[in-house]
PDB file of N, CA and C in Angstrom:
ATOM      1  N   UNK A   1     134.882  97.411 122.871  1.00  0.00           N
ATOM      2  CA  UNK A   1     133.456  97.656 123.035  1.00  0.00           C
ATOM      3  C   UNK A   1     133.063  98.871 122.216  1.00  0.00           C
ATOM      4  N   UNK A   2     131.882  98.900 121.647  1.00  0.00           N
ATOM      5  CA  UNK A   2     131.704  99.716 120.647  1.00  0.00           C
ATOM      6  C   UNK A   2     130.710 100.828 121.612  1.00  0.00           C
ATOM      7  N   UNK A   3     130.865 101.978 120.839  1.00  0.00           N
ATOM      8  CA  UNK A   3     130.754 103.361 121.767  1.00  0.00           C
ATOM      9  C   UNK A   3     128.889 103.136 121.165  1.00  0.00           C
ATOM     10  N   UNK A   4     128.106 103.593 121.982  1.00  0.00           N
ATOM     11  CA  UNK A   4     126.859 103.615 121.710  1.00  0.00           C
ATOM     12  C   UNK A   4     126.296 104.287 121.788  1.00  0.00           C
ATOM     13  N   UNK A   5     125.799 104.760 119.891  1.00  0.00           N
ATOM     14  CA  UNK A   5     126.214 106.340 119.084  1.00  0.00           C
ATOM     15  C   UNK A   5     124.675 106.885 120.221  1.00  0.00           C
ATOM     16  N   UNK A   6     125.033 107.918 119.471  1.00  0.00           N
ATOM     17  CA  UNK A   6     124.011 109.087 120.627  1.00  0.00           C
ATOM     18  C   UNK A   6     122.939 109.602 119.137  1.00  0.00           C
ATOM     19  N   UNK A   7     121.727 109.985 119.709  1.00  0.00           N
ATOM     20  CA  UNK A   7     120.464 109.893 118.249  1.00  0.00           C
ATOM     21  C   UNK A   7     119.995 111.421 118.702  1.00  0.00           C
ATOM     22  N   UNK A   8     121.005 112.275 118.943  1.00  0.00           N
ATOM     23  CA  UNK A   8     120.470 113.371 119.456  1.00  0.00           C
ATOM     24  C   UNK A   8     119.644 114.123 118.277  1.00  0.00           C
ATOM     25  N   UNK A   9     119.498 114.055 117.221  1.00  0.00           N
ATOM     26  CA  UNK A   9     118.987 114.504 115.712  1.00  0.00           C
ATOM     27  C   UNK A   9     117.321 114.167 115.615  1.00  0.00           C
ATOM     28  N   UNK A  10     117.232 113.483 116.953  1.00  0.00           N
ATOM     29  CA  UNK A  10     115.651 112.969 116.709  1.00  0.00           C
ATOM     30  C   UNK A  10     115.072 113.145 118.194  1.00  0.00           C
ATOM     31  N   UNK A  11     113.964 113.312 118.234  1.00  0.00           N
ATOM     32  CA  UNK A  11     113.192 113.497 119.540  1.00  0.00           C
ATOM     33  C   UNK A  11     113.020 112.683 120.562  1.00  0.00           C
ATOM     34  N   UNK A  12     113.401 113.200 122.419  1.00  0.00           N
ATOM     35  CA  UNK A  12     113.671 111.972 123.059  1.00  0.00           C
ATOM     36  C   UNK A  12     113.102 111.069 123.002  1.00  0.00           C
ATOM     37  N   UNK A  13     111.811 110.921 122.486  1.00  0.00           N
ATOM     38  CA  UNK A  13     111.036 109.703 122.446  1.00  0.00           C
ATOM     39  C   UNK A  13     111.434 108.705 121.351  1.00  0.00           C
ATOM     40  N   UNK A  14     111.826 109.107 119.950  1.00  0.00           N
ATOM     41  CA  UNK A  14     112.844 108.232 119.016  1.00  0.00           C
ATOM     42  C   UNK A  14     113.919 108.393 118.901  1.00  0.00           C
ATOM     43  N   UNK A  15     114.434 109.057 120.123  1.00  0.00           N
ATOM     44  CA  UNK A  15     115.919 108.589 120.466  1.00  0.00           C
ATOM     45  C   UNK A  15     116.084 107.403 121.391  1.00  0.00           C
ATOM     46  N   UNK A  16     115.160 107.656 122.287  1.00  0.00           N
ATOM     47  CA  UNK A  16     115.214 106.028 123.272  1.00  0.00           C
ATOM     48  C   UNK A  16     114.428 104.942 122.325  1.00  0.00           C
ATOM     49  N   UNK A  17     113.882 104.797 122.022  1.00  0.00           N
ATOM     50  CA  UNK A  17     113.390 104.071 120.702  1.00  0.00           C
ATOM     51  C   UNK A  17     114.879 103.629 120.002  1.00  0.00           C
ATOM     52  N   UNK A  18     115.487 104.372 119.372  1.00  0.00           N
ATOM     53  CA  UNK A  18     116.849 103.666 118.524  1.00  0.00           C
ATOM     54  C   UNK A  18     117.454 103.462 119.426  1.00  0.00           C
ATOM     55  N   UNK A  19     117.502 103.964 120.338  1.00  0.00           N
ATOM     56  CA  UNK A  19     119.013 103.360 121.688  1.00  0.00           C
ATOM     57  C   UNK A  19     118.451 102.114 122.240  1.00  0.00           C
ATOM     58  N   UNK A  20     117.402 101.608 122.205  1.00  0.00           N
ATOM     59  CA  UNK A  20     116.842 100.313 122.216  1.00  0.00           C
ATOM     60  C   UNK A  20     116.528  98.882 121.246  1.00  0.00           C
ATOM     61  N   UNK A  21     116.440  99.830 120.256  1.00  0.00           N
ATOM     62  CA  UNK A  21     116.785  99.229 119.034  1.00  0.00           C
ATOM     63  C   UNK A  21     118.393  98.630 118.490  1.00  0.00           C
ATOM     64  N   UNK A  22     118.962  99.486 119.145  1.00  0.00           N
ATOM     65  CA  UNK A  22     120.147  99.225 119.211  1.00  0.00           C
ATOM     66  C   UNK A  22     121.024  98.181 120.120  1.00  0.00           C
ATOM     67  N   UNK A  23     120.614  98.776 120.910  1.00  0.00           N
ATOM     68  CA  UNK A  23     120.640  97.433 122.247  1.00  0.00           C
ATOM     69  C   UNK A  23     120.297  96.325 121.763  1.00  0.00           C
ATOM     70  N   UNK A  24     119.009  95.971 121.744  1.00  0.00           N
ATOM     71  CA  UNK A  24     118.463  94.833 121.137  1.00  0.00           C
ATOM     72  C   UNK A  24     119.295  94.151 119.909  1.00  0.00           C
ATOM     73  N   UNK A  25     119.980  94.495 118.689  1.00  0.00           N
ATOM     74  CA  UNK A  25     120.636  94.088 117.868  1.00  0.00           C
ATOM     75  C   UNK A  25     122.032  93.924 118.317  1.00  0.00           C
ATOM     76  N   UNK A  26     122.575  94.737 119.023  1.00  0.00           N
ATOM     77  CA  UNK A  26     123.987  94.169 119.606  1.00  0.00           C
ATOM     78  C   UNK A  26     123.816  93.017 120.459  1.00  0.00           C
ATOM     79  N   UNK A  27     122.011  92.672 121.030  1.00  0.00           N
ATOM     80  CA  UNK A  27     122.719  91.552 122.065  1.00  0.00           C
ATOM     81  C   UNK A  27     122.261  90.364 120.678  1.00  0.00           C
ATOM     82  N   UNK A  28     121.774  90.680 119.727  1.00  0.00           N
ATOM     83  CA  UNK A  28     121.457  89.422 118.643  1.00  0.00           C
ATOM     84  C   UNK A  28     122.900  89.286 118.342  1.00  0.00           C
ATOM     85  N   UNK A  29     123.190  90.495 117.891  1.00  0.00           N
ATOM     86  CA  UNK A  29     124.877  90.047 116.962  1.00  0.00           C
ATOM     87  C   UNK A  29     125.953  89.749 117.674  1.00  0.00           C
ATOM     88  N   UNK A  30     125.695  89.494 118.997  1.00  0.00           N
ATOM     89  CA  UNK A  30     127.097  88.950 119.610  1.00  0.00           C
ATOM     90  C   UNK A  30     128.750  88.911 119.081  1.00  0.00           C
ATOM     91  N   UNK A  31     129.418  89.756 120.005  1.00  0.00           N
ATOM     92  CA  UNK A  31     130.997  90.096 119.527  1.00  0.00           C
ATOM     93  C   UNK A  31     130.691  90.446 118.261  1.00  0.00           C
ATOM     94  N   UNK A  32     130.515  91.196 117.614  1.00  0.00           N
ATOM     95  CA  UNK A  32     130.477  91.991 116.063  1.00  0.00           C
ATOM     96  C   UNK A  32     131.807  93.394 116.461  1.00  0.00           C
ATOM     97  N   UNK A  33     132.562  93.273 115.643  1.00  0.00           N
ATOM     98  CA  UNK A  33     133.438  94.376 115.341  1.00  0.00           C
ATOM     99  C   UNK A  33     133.146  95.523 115.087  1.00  0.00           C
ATOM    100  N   UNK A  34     133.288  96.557 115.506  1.00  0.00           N
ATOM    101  CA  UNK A  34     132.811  98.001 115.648  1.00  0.00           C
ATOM    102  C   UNK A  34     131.786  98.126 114.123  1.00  0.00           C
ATOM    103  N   UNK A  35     132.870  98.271 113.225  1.00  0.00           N
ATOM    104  CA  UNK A  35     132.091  98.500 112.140  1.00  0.00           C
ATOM    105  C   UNK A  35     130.607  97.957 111.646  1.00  0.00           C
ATOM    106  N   UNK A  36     130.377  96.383 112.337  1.00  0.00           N
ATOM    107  CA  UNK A  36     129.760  95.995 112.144  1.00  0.00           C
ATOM    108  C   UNK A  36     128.251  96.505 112.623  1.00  0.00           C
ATOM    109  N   UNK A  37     129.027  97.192 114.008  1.00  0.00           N
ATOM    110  CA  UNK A  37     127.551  98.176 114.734  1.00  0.00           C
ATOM    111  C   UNK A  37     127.436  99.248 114.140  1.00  0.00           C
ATOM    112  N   UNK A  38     128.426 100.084 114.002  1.00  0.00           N
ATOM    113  CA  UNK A  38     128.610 101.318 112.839  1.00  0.00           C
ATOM    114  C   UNK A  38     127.536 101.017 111.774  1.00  0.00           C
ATOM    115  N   UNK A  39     127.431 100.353 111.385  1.00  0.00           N
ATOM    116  CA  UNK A  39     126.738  99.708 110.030  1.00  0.00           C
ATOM    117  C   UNK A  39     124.956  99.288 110.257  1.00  0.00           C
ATOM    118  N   UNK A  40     124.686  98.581 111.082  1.00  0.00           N
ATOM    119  CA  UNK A  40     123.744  98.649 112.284  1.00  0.00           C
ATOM    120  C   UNK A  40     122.942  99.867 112.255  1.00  0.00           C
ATOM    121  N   UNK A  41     124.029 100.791 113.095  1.00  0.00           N
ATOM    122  CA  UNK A  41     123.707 102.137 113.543  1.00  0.00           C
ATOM    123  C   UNK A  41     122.939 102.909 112.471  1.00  0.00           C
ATOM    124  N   UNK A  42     123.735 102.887 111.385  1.00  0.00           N
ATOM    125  CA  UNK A  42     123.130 103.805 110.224  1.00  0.00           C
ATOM    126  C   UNK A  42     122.002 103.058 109.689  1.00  0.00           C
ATOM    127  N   UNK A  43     121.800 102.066 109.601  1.00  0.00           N
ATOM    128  CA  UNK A  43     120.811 101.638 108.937  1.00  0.00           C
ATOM    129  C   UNK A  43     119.476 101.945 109.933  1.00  0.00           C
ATOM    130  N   UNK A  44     119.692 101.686 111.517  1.00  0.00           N
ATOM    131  CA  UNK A  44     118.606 102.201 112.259  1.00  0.00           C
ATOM    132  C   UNK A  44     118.373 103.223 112.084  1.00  0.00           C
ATOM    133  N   UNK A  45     119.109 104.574 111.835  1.00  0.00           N
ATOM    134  CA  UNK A  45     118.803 105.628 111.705  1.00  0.00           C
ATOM    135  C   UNK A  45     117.895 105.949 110.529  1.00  0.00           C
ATOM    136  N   UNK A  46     118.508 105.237 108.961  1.00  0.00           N
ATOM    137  CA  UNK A  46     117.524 105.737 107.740  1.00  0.00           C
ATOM    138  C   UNK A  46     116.231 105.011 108.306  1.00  0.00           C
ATOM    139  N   UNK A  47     115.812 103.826 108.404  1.00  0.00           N
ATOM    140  CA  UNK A  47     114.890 103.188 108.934  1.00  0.00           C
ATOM    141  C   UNK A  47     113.910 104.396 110.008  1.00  0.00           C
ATOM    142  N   UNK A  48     114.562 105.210 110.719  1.00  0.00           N
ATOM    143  CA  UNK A  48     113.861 105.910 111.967  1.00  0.00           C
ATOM    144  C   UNK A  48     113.796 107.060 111.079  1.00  0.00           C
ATOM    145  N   UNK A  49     114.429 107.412 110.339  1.00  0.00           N
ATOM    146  CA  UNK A  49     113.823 109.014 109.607  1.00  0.00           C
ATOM    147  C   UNK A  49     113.277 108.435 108.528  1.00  0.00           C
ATOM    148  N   UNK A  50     112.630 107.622 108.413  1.00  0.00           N
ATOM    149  CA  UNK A  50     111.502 107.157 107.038  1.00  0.00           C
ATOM    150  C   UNK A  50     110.354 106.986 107.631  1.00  0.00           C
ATOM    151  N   UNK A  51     110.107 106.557 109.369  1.00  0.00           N
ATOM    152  CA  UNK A  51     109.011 106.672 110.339  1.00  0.00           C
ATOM    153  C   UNK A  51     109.100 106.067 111.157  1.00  0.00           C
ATOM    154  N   UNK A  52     110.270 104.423 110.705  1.00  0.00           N
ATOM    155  CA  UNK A  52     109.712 103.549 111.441  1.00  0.00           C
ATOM    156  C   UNK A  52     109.847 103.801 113.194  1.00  0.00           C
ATOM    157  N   UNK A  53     108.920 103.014 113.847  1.00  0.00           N
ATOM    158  CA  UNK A  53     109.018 103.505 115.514  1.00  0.00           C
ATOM    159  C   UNK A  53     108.915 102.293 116.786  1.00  0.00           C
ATOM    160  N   UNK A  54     109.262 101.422 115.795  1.00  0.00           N
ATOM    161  CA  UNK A  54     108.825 100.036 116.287  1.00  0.00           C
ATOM    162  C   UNK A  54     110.207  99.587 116.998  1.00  0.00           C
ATOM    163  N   UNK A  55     110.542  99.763 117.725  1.00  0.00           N
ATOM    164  CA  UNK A  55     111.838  98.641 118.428  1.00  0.00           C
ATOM    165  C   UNK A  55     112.094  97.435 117.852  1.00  0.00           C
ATOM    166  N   UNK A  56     111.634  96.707 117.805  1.00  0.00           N
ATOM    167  CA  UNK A  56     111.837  95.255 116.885  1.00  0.00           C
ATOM    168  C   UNK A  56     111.860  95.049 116.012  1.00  0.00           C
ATOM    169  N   UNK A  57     110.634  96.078 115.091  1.00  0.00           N
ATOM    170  CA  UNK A  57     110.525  96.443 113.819  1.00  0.00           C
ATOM    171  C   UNK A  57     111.772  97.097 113.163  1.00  0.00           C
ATOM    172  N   UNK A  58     112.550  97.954 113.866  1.00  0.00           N
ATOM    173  CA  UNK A  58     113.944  98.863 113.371  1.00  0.00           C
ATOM    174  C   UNK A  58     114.861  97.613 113.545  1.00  0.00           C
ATOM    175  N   UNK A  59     115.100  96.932 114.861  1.00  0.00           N
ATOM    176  CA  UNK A  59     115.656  96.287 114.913  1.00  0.00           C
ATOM    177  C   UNK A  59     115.924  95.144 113.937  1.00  0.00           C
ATOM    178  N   UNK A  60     114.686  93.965 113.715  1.00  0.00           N
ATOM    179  CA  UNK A  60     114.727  93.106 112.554  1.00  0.00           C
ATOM    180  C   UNK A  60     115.086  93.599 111.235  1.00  0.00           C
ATOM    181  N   UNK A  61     114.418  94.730 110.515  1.00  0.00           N
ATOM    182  CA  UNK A  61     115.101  95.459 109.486  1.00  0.00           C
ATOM    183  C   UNK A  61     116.502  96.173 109.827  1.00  0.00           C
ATOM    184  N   UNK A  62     116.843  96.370 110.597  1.00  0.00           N
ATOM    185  CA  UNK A  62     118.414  96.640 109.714  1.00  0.00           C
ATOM    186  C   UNK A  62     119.447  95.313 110.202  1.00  0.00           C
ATOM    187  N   UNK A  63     118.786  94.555 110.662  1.00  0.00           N
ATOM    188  CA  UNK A  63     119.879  93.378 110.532  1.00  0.00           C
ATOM    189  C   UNK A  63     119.352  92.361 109.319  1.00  0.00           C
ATOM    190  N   UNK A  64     117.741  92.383 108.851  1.00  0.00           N
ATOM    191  CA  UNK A  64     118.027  91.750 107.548  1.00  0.00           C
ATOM    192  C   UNK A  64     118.835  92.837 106.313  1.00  0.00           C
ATOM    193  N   UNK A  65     118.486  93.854 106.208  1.00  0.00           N
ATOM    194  CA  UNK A  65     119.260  94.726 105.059  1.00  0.00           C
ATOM    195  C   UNK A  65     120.637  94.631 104.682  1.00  0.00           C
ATOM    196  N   UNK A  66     121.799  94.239 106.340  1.00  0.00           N
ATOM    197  CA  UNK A  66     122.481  93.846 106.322  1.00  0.00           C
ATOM    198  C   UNK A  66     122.878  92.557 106.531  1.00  0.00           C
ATOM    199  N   UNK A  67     121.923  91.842 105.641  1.00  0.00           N
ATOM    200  CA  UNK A  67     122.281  90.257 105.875  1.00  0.00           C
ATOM    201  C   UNK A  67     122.445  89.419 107.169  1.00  0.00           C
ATOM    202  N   UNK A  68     122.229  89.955 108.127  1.00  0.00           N
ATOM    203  CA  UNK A  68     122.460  89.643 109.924  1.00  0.00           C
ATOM    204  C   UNK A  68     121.137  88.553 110.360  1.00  0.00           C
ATOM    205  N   UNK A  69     120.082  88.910 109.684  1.00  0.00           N
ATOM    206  CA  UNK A  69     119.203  88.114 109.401  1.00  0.00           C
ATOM    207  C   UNK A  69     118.139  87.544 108.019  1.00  0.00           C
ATOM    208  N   UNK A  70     117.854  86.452 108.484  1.00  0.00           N
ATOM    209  CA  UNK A  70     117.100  85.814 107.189  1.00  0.00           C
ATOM    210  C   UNK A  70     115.000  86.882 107.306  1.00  0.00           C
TER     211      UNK A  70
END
């Protein structure tokens, strides 16, 4: 089970924002190998320090960037 990174670098309000965002894409990507959330992870993050603030919105973009979705 993959450890579920901590967004302490950003304010509690877009930290629960990516820890939801996050959530949300681990239950799309079902059984994905650490790295694969690792990978996930960072991409939510550039996505959240460029502005975005959208839960679904972070979410759908970093699983298309990483090919996870069409």
């Amino acid at each position: 089970m993959a450890h579920v990174p901590s967004f302490t670098n950003f304010d509690p309000e877009t930290a629960a924002t990516l820890g939801a965002a996050y959530d949300e894409a681990v239950a799309r990507l079902l059984d994905q190998p650490d790295v694969v959330l690792e990978i996930i992870t960072k991409r939510l993050v550039a996505l959240a320090a460029r502005g975005e603030r959208s839960v679904h919105k972070l979410c759908d973009e970093a699983l298309i960037a990483e090919d996870f979705l069409n």
